[in-house]
Structures are given as C-alpha cells and as structure tokens.
Protein backbone atom coordinates (compact mmCIF):
# COMPACT_ATOMS: atom_id res chain seq x y z
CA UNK A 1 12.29 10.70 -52.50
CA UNK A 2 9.17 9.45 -54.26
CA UNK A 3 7.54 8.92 -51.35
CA UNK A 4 7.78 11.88 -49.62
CA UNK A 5 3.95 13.09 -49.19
CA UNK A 6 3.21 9.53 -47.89
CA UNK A 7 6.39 10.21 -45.36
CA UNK A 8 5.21 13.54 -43.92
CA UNK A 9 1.41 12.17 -43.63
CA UNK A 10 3.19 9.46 -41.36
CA UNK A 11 4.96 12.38 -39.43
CA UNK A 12 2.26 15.00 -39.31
CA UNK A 13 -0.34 11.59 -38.07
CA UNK A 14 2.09 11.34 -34.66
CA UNK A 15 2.51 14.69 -33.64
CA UNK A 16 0.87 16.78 -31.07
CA UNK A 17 1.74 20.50 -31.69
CA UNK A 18 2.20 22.32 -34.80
CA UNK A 19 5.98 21.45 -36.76
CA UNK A 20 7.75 23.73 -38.58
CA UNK A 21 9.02 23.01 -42.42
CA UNK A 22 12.33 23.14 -41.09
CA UNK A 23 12.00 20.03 -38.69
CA UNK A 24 9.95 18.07 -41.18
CA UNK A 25 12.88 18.62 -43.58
CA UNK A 26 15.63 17.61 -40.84
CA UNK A 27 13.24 14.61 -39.85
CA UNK A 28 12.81 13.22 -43.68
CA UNK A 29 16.35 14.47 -44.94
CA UNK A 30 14.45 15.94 -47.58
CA UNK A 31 15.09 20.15 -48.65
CA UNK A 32 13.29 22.26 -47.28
CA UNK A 33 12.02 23.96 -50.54
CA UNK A 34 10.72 20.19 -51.70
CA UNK A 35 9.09 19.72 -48.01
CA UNK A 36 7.06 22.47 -47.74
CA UNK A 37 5.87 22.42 -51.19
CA UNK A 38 4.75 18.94 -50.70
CA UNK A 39 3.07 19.72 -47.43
CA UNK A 40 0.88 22.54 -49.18
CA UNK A 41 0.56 20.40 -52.09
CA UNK A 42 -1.33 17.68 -49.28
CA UNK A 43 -3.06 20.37 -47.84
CA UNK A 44 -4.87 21.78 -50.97
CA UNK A 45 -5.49 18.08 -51.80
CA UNK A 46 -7.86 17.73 -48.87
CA UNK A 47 -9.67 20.59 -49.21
CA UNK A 48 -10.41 19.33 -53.03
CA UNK A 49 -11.18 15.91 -51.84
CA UNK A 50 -13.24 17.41 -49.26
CA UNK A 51 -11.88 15.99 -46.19
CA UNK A 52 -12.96 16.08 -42.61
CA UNK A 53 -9.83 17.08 -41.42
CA UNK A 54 -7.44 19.74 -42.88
CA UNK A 55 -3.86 20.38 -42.97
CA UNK A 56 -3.09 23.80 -41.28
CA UNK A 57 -0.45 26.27 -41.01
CA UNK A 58 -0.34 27.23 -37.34
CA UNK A 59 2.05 29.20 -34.96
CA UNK A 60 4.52 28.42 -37.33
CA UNK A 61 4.22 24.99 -38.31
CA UNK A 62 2.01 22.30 -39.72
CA UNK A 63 -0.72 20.22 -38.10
CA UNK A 64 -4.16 18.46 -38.67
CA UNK A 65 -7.30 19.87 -37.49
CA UNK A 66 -10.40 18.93 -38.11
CA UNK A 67 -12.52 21.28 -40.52
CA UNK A 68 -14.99 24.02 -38.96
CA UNK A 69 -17.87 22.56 -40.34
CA UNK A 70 -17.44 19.11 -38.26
CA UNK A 71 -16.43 21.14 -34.93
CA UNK A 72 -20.01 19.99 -33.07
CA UNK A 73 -19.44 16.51 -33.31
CA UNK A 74 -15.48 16.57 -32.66
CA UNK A 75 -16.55 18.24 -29.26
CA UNK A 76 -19.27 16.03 -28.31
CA UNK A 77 -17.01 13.46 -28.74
CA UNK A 78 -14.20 14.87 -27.14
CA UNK A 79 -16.01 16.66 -24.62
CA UNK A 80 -18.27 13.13 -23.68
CA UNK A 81 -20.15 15.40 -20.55
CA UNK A 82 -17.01 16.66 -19.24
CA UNK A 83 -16.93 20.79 -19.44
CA UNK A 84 -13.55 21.57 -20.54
CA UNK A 85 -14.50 25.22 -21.58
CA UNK A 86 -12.85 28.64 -19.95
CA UNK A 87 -14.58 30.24 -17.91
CA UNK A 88 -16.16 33.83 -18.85
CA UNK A 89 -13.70 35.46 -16.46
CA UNK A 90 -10.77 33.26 -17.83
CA UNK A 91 -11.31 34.33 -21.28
CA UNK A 92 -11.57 37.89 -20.67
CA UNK A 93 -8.21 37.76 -18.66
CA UNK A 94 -6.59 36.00 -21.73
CA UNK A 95 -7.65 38.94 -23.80
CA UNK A 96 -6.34 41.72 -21.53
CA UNK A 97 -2.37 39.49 -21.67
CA UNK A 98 -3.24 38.80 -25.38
CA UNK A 99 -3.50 42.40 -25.85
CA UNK A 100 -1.28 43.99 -23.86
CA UNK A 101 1.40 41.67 -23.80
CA UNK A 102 3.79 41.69 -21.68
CA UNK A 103 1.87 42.56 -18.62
CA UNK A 104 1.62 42.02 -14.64
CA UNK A 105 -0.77 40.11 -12.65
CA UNK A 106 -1.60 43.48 -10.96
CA UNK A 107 -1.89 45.00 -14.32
CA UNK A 108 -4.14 42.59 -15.58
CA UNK A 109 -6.69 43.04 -12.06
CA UNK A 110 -6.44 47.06 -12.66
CA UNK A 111 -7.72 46.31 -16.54
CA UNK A 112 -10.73 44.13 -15.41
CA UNK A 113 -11.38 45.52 -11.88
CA UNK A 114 -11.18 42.21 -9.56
CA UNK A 115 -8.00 40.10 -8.77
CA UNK A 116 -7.09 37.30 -11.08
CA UNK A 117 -4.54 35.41 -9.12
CA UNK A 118 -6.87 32.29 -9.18
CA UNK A 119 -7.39 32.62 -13.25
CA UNK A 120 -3.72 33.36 -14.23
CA UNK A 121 -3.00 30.47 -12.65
CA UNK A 122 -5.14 28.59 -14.16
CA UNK A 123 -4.31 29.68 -17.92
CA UNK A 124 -0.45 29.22 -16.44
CA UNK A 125 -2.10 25.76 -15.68
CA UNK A 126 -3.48 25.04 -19.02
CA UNK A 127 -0.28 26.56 -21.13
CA UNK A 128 -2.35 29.52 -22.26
CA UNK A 129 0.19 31.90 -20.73
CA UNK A 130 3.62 31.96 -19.87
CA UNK A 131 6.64 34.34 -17.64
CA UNK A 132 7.90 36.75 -19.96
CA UNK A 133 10.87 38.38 -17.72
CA UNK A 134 9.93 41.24 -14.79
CA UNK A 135 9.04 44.81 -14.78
CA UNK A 136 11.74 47.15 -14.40
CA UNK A 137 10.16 49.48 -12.52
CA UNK A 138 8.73 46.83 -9.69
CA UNK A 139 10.21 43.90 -10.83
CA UNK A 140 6.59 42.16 -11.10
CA UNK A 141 6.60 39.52 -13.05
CA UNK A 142 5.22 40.11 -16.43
CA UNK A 143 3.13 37.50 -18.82
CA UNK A 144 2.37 36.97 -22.57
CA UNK A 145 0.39 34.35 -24.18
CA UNK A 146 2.40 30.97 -25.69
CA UNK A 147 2.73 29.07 -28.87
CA UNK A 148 -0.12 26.77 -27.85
CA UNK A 149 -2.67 29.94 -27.21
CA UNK A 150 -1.80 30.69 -30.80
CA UNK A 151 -2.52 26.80 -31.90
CA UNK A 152 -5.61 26.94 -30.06
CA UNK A 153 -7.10 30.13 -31.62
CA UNK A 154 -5.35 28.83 -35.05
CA UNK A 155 -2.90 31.71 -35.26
CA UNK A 156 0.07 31.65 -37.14
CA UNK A 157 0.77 35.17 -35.22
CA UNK A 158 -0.22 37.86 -32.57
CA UNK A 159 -0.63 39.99 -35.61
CA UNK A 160 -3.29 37.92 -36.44
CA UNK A 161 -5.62 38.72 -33.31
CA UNK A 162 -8.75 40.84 -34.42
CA UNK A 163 -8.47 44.45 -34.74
CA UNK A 164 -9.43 45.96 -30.48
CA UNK A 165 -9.63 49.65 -31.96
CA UNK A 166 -13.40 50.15 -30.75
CA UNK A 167 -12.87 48.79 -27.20
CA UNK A 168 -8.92 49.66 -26.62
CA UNK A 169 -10.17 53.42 -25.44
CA UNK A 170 -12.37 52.21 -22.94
CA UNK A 171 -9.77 49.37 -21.26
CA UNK A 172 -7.07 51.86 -21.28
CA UNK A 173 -9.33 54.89 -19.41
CA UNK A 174 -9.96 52.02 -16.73
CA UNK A 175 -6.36 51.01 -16.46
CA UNK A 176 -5.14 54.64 -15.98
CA UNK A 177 -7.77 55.45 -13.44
CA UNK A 178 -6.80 52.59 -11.43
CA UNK A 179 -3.12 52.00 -12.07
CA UNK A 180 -2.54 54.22 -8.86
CA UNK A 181 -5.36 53.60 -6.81
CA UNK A 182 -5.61 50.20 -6.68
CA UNK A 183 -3.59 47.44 -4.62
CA UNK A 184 -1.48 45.19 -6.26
CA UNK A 185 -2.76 41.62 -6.95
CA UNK A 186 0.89 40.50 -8.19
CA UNK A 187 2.61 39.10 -5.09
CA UNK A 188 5.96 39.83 -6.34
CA UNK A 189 4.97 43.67 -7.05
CA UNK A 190 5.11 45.85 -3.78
CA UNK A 191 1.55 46.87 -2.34
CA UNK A 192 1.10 50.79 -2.59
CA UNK A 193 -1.18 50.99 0.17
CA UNK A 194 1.59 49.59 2.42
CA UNK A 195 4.81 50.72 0.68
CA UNK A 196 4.36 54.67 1.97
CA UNK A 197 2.97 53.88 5.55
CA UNK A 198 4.48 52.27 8.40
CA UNK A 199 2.18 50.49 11.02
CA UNK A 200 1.73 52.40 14.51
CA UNK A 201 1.94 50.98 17.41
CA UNK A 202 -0.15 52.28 21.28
C-alpha cells in the first residue's frame, strides 16, 4: 500500500484517544510490522520538520499532541476564560489512587486527613479514575486511575509515574496512624465508630 503514511495521518486526524498499532493495522488491512514502522517513521518526520504538533506513543497507542513548547497558547485557546484546571485538593487525591492503586475512598481520606467523597467523584466525573473490584476484607469499593489519566499525563504506563521514594515514608506513617482511628468516608465500607457499639436507649 503506497499510500499508507497518508492513510494513517487520515486515521490518527479523526480520533480522540490514543490507538493501538494493532487497530490501525485491522483499520488499514495493512501488517502490523509495516504499520507501526510507518507510524514512527511519521513521527520522527515531524520532529525533523519541526512541527507544532507531534505524534506520540501514549497508554498504548498513537495520537497527536501538540509539542510542549506551544502548550501556552493551545490553553489560552482552549481554555478562552473558562478554568478547566483540578483543583489543589483534586490533584493530591489523584496522587494518593495513582500511587497506591487499588485503594478505598476511606483509604484515600485516612492518606490526606479530610473526606474526599466530593473529589472522587469528581475525578470519577472527569474519567480520571475508575471501580477496580471491592476489598475483601470490607468489601469497600476500591479505585485505580484509567487509560485517559495515563493520556493526560502522557504515560504509556504506571511504571512511568515519578519515583515517590522521598515522600512514600511520610504518607504511609499517616495512613497507619489513622487506618484505625478514623471513620470511614467510603459509604459502602462499615463505620468503625458504629460497627462495635449499639445505641442506648432511657
């Protein structure tokens, strides 16, 4: 197929989430092995043609983005007023799931001291985060991050999240002081201040 970089520029132009080699190859009824040397082959062309966009492997699959250097006036565009950043408190609660993945609402409120209901709904909300079964033990649900958290922060992989080694110590000395003391904020976990005392009645 002589046109096949012209083909998967068509393809790559129309989607909205990263596509895997595998797809492009099903989509094109090209090989795989020809597809994704083409698509690299594209991608180091417009980084020597110098580009504004770039062609980026992310959470597994191929997308444009445009480059770093033209990220101020892609947002100002985008953006037009509006504020469509996380809040503080939202993007330290994406941390503590990023990082200790899977984990429980009331988990998640024992790492960072307050209750998150409100803000894991909203990263729920926003695709950020996702259900990722139940705790055996109290059969809370339990929450990881998704393929589009990974697109976002232009991951190919957890394994790619920076190193936590210095602050890891600290977050885990908070979580075990307060993994027993403090009340649930999961609504599907039982309450430990209620679970070992029956109310009394005059």
């Amino acid at each position: 197929m002589s046109d096949l970089k012209p083909a998967l520029e068509a393809v790559l132009m129309v989607i909205d989430e990263p596509v895997t080699e595998d797809h492009l190859a099903k989509v094109l009824e090209e090989p795989r092995r020809a597809v994704a040397d083409a698509v690299r082959e594209l991608a180091d062309e417009y980084t020597v043609q110098g580009r504004g966009f770039e062609l980026r492997l992310v959470a597994g699959g191929w997308r444009f983005y445009a480059r770093p250097e033209h990220a101020a006036a892609v947002e100002r565009f985008v953006l037009d007023g509006q504020q469509a950043r996380l809040t503080q408190a939202a993007l330290e609660t994406l941390a503590v799931v990023a990082y200790r993945q899977p984990v429980s609402r009331s988990r998640v409120s024992a790492v960072r001291g307050v209750n998150c209901d409100g803000v894991m709904r909203t990263l729920l909300q926003r695709g950020l985060v996702e259900e990722a079964g139940t705790e055996p033990e109290t059969g809370a649900i339990l929450y990881g991050t998704t393929n589009y958290f990974l697109e976002r922060m232009g991951l190919r992989g957890l394994d790619e999240l920076p190193e936590l080694a210095p602050f890891l110590p600290e977050a885990e000395a908070i979580e075990a002081e307060t993994r027993e003391g403090v009340p649930s904020f999961d609504p599907d976990a039982p309450d430990p201040d209620t679970a070992d005392h029956q109310p009394t009645t005059d």
